[in-house]
C-alpha atoms as a PDB file:
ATOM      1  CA  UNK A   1      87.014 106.888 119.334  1.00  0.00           C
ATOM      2  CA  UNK A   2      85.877 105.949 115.890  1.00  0.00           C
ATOM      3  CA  UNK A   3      84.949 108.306 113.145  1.00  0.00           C
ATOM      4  CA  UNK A   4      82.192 107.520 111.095  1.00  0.00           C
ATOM      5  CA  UNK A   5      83.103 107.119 107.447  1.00  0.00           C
ATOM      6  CA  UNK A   6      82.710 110.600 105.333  1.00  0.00           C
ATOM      7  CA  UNK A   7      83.488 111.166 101.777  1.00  0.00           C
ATOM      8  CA  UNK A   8      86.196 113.200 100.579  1.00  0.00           C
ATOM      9  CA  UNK A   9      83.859 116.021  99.497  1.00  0.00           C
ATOM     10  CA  UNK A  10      81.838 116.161 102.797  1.00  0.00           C
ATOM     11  CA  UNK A  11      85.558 116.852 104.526  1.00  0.00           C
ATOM     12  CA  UNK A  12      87.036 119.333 101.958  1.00  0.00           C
ATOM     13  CA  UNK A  13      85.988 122.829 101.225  1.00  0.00           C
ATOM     14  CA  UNK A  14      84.760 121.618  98.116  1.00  0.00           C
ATOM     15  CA  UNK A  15      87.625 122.896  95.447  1.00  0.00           C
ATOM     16  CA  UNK A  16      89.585 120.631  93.034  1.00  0.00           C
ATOM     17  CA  UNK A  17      93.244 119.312  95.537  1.00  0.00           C
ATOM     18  CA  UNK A  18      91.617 120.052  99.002  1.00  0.00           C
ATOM     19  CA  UNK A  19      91.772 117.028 100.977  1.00  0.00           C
ATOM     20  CA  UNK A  20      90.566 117.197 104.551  1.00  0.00           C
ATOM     21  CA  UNK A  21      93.314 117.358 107.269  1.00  0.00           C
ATOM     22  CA  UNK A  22      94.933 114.297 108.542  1.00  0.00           C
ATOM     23  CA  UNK A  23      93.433 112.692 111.142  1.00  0.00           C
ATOM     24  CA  UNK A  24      95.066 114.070 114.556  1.00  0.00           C
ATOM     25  CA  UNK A  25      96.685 110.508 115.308  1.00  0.00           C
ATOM     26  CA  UNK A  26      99.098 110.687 112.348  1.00  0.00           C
ATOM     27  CA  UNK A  27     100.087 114.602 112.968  1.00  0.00           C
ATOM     28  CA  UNK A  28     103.713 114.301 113.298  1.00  0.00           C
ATOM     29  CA  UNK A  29     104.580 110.717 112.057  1.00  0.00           C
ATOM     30  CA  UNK A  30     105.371 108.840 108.503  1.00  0.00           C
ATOM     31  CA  UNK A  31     102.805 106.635 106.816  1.00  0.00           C
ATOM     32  CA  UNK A  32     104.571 103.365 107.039  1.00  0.00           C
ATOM     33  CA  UNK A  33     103.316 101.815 103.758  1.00  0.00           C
ATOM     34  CA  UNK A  34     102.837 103.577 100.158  1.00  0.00           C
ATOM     35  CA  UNK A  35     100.875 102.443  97.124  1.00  0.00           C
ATOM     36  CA  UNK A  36     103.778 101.813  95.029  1.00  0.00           C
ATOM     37  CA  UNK A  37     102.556  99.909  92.121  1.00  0.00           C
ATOM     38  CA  UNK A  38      99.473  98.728  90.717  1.00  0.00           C
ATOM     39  CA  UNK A  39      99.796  95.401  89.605  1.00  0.00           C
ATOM     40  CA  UNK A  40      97.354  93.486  86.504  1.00  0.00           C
ATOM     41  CA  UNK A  41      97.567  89.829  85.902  1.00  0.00           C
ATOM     42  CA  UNK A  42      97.710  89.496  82.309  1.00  0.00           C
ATOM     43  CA  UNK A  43      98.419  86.734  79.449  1.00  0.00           C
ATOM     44  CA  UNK A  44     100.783  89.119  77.195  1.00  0.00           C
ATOM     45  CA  UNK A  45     102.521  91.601  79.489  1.00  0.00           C
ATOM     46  CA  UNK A  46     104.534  93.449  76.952  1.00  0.00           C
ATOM     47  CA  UNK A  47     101.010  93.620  74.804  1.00  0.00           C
ATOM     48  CA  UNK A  48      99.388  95.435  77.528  1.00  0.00           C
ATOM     49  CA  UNK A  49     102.276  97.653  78.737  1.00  0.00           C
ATOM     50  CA  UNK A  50     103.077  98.745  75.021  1.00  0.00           C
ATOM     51  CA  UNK A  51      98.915  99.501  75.005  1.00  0.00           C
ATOM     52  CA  UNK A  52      98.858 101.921  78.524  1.00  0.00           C
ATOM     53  CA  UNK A  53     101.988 103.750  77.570  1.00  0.00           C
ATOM     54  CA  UNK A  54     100.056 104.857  73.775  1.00  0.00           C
ATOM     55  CA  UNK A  55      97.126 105.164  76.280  1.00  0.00           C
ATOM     56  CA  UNK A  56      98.910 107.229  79.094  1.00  0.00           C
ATOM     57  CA  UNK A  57     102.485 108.200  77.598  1.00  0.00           C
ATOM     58  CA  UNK A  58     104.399 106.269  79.572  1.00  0.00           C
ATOM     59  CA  UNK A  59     107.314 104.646  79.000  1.00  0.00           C
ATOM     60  CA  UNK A  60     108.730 101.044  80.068  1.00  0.00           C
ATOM     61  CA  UNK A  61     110.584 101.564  83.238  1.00  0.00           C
ATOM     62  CA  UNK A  62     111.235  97.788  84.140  1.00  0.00           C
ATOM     63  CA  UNK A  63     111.129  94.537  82.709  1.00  0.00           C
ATOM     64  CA  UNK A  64     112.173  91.092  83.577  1.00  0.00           C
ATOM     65  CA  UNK A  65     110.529  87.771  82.871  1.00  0.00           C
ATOM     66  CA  UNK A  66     106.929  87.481  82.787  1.00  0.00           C
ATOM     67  CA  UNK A  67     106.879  91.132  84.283  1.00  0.00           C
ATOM     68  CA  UNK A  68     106.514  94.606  82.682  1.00  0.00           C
ATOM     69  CA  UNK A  69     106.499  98.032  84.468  1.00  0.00           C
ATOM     70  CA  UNK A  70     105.689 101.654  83.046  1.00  0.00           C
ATOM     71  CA  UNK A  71     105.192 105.023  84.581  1.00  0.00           C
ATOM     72  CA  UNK A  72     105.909 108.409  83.946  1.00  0.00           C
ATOM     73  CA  UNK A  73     108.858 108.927  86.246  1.00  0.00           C
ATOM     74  CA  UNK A  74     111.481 106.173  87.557  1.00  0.00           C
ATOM     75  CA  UNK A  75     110.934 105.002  91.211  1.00  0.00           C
ATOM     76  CA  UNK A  76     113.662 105.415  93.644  1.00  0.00           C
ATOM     77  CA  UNK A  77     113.233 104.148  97.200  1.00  0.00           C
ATOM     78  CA  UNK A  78     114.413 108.209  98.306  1.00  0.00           C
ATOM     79  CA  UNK A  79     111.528 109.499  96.354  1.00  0.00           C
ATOM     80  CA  UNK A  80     108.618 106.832  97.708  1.00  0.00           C
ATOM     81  CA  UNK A  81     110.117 107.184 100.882  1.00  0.00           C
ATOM     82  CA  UNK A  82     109.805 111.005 101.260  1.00  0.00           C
ATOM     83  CA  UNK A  83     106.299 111.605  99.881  1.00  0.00           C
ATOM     84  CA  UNK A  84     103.744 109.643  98.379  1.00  0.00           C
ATOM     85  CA  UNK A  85     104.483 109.446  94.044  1.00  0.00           C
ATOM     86  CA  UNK A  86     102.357 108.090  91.805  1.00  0.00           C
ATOM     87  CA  UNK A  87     102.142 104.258  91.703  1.00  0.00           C
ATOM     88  CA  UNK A  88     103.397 102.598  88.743  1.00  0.00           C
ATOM     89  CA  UNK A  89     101.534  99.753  86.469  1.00  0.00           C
ATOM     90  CA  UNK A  90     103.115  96.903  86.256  1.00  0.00           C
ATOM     91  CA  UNK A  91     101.724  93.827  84.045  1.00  0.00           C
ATOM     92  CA  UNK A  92     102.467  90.407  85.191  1.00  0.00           C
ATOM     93  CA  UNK A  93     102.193  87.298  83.001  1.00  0.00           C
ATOM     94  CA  UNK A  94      99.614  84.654  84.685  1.00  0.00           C
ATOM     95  CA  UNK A  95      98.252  81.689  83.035  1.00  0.00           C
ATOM     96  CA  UNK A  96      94.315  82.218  83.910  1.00  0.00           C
ATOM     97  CA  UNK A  97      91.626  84.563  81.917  1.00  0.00           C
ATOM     98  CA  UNK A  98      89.393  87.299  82.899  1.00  0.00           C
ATOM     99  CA  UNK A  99      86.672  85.563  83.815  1.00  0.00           C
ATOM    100  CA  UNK A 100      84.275  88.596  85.327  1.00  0.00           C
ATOM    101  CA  UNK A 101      83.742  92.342  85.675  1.00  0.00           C
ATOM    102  CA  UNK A 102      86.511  93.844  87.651  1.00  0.00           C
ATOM    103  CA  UNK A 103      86.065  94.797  90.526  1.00  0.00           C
ATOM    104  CA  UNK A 104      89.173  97.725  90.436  1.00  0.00           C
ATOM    105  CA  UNK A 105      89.575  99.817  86.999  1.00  0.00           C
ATOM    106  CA  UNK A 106      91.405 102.736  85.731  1.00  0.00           C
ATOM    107  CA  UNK A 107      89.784 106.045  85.150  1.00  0.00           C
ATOM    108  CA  UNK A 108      91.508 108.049  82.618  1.00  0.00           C
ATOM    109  CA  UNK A 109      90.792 111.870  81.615  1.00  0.00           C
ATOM    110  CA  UNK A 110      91.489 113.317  78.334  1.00  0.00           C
ATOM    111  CA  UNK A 111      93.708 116.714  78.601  1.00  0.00           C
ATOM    112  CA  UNK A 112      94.428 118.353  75.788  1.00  0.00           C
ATOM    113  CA  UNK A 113      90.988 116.854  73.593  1.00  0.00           C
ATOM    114  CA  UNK A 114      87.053 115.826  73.787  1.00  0.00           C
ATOM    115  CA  UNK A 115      86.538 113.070  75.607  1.00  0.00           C
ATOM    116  CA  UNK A 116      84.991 111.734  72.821  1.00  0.00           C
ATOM    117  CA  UNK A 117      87.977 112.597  70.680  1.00  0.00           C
ATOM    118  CA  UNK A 118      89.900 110.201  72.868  1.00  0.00           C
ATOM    119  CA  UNK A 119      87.369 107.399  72.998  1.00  0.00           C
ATOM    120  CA  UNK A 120      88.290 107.324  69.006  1.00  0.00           C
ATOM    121  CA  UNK A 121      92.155 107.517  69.244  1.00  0.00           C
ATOM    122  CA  UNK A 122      91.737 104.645  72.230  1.00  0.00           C
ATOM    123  CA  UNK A 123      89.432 102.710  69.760  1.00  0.00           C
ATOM    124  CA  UNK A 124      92.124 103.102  67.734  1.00  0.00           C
ATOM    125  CA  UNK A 125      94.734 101.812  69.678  1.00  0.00           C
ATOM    126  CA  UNK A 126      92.381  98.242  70.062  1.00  0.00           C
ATOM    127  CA  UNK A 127      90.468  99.282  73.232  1.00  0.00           C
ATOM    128  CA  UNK A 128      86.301  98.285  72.521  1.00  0.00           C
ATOM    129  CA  UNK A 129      83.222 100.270  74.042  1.00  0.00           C
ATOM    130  CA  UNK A 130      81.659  98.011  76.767  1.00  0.00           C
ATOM    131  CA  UNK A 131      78.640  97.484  78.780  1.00  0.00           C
ATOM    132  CA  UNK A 132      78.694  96.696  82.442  1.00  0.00           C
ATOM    133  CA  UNK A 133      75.472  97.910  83.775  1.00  0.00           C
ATOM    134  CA  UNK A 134      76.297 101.579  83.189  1.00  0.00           C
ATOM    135  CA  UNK A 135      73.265 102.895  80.869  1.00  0.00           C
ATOM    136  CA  UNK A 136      73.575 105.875  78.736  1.00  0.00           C
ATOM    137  CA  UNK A 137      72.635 108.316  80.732  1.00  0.00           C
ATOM    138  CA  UNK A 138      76.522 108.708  81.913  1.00  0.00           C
ATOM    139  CA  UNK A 139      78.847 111.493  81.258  1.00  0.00           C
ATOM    140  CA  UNK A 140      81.592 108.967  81.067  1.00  0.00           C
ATOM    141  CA  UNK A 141      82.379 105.997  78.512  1.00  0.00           C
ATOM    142  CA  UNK A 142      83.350 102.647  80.141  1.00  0.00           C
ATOM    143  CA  UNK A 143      85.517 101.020  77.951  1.00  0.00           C
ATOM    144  CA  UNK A 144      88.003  97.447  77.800  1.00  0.00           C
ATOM    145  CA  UNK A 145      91.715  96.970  77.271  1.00  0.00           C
ATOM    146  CA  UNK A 146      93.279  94.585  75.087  1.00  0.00           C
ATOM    147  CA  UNK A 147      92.337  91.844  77.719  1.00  0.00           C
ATOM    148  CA  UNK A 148      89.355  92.660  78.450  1.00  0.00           C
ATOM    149  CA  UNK A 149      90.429  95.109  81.637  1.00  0.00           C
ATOM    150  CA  UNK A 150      87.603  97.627  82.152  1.00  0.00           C
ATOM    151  CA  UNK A 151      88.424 100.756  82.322  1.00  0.00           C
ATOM    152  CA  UNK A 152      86.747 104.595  82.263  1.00  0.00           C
ATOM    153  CA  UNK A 153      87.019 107.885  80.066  1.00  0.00           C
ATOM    154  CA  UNK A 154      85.882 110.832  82.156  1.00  0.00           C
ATOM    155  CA  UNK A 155      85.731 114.513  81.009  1.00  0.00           C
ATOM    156  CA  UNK A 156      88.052 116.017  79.681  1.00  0.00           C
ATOM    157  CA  UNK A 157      90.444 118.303  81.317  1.00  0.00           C
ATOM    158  CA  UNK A 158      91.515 120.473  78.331  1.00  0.00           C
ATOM    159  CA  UNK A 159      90.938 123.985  78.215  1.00  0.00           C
ATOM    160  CA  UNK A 160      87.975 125.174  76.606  1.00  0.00           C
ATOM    161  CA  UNK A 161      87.890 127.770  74.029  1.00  0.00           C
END
């Protein structure tokens, strides 16, 4: 029997980390895949790596030619293996351009400023305000990488005083 496709919400109880049960077919047996990494084709890897970690505080966790990974925790094969981690970036030297709007981007939530306080310090860092349809009637700002990579600032998740 097929399920029709729900969202997320329409399954939990509606609170922030309530995911809806697994489906009774997986009760009782390991996910045979996990999302380890995330992977971006870019022209400068080290560029764009040095640019998330400022962005995300991350660290560089791997290198080798052509290829740069950061995360905030070092990957062992135990860890992935037991539970599902966070993926890790990982920026990969290719010799083609962005050519056209993603169609995957980051979202990224300020925690411990205003959202619009972290659109500056991003600005800073040599990320650029962009336009991909959005209008400005959004409680977000969509914003591009160093290559061009779109990506989102959402509310912020600091306390409020």
């Amino acid at each position: 029997m097929v399920q029709s496709a729900r969202k997320i919400e329409d399954l939990s109880d509606g609170r922030p980390g309530q995911y809806p049960e697994p489906h009774p077919h997986y009760l009782g047996r390991v996910m045979t895949s996990r999302f380890t990494e995330l992977a971006v084709d870019c022209h400068d890897p080290e560029r764009l790596a040095a640019f998330w970690c400022e962005v995300l505080g991350f660290k560089v966790i791997d290198r080798s030619e052509g290829k740069v990974e950061i995360g905030s925790w070092v990957p062992t094969v135990e860890d992935v293996r037991a539970r599902q981690m966070p993926p890790t970036p990982l920026f990969i030297q290719v010799p083609e351009g962005k050519t056209v709007k993603n169609r995957l981007h980051l979202d990224v939530s300020p925690i411990d400023g205003s959202t619009e306080d972290e659109v500056t310090r991003l600005l800073g860092l040599g990320a650029t305000r962009t336009d991909v349809g959005q209008g400005s009637d959004r409680n977000w700002v969509v914003m591009a990488d160093l290559e061009g990579n779109e990506f989102d600032v959402l509310r912020t998740l600091a306390p409020q005083t």
